[in-house]
Protein backbone atom coordinates (compact mmCIF):
# COMPACT_ATOMS: atom_id res chain seq x y z
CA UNK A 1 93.03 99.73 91.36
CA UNK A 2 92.49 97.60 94.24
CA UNK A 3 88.62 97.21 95.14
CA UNK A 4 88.32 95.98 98.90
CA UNK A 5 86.13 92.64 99.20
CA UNK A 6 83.13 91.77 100.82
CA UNK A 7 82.79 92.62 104.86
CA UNK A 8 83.58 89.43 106.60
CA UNK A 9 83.51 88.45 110.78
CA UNK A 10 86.98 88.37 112.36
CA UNK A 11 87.54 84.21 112.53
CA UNK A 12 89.35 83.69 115.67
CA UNK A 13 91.09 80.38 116.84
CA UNK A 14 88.78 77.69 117.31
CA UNK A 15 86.06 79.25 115.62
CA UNK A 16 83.54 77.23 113.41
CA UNK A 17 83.51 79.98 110.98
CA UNK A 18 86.79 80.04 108.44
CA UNK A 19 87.76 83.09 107.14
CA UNK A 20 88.20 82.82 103.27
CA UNK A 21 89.92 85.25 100.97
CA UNK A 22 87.85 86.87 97.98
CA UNK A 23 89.97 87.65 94.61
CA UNK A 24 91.04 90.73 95.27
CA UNK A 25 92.21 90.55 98.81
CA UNK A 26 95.80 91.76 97.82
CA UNK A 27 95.14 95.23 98.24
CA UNK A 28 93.29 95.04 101.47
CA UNK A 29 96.39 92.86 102.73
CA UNK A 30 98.73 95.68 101.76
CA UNK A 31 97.07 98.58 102.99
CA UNK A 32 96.71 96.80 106.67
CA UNK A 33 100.01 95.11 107.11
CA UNK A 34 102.35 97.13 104.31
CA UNK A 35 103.72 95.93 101.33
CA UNK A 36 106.61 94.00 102.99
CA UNK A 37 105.11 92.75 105.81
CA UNK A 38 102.19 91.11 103.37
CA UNK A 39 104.86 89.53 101.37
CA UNK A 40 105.64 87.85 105.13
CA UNK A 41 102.25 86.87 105.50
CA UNK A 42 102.44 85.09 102.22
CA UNK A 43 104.82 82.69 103.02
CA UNK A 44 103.41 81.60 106.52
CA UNK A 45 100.69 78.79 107.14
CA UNK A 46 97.45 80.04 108.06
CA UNK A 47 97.89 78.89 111.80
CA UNK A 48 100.98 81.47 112.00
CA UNK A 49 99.17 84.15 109.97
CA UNK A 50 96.34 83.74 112.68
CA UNK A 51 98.26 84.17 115.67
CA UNK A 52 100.96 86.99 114.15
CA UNK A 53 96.95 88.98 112.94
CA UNK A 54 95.92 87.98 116.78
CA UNK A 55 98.90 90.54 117.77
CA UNK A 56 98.78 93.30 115.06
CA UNK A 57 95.03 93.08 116.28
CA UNK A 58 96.20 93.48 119.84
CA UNK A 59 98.07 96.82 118.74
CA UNK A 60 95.64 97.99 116.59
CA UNK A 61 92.98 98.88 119.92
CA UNK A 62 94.54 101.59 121.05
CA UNK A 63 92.32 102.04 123.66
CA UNK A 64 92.87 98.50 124.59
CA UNK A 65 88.80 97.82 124.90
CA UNK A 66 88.86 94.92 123.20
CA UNK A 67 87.33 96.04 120.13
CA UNK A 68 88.30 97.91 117.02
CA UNK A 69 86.85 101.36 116.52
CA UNK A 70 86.95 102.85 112.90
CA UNK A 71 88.72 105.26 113.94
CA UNK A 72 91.49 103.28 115.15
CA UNK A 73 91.30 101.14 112.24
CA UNK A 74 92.26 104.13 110.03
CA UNK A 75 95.18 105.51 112.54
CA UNK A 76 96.72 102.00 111.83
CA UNK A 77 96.67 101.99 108.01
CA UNK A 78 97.70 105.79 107.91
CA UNK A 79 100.82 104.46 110.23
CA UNK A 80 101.38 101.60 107.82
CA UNK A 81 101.03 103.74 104.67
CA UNK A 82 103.34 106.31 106.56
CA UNK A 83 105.84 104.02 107.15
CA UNK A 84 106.26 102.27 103.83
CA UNK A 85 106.45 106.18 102.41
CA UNK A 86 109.01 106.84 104.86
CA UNK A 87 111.41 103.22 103.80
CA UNK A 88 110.68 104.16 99.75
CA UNK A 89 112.02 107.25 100.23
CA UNK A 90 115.00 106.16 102.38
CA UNK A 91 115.77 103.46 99.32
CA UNK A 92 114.94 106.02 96.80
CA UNK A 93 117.09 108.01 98.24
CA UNK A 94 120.09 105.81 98.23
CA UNK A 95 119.68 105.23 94.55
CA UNK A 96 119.60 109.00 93.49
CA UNK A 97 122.32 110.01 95.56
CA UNK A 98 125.02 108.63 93.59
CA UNK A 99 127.85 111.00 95.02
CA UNK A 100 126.54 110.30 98.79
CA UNK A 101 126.50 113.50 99.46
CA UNK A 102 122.81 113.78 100.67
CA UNK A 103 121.61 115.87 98.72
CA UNK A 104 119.98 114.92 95.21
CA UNK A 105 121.38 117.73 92.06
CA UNK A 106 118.86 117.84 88.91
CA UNK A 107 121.53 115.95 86.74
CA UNK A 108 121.59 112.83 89.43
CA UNK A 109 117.63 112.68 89.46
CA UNK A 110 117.90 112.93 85.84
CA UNK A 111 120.19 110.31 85.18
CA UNK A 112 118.49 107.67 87.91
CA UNK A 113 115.17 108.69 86.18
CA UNK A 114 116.07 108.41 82.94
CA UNK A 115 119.69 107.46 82.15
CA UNK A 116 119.36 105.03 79.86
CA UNK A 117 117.21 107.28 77.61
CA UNK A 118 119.46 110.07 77.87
């Protein structure tokens, strides 16, 4: 399981302070952006990663206050977690269905489950 890293300041551009990632940042990254989206944020230079956070940042304050309640932190990573459920199910979907009739029978879950057992 993931265990989320030390509490560290928000570095914004120009800052003195540089943000630095602990081991174990992976999970943190995922639950805030989403799986795919992190995988994005992997391949970018930490200038772009800085700026693209700057806006997720921007739509994470709801209230648009210029701070970030707890409380809207957690409405953001329930939205994030919601919508990677909602795309895994979607592809999961796809897979299972092998008829395309939208609907999923025992004996398709079975065999995209465990076909190659069976």
């Amino acid at each position: 399981l993931g265990k989320p890293t030390a509490w560290q300041e928000r570095a914004r551009p120009g800052a003195a302070q540089q943000h630095e990632d602990a081991p174990g940042f992976q999970y943190d990254h995922e639950a805030f952006l989403g799986k795919e989206e992190a995988r994005s944020f992997d391949q970018l230079s930490p200038e772009e990663s800085q700026e693209r956070l700057g806006g997720i940042v921007d739509r994470i304050d709801e209230n648009k206050d210029g701070y970030i309640t707890t409380e809207e932190l957690k409405n953001w990573i329930k939205r994030v977690q919601k919508r990677y459920i909602y795309e895994n199910v979607a592809k999961v979907w796809k897979d299972y269905d092998t008829n395309k009739d939208n609907k999923i029978t025992w004996e398709e879950y079975k065999q995209a489950t465990y076909g190659y057992y069976l």
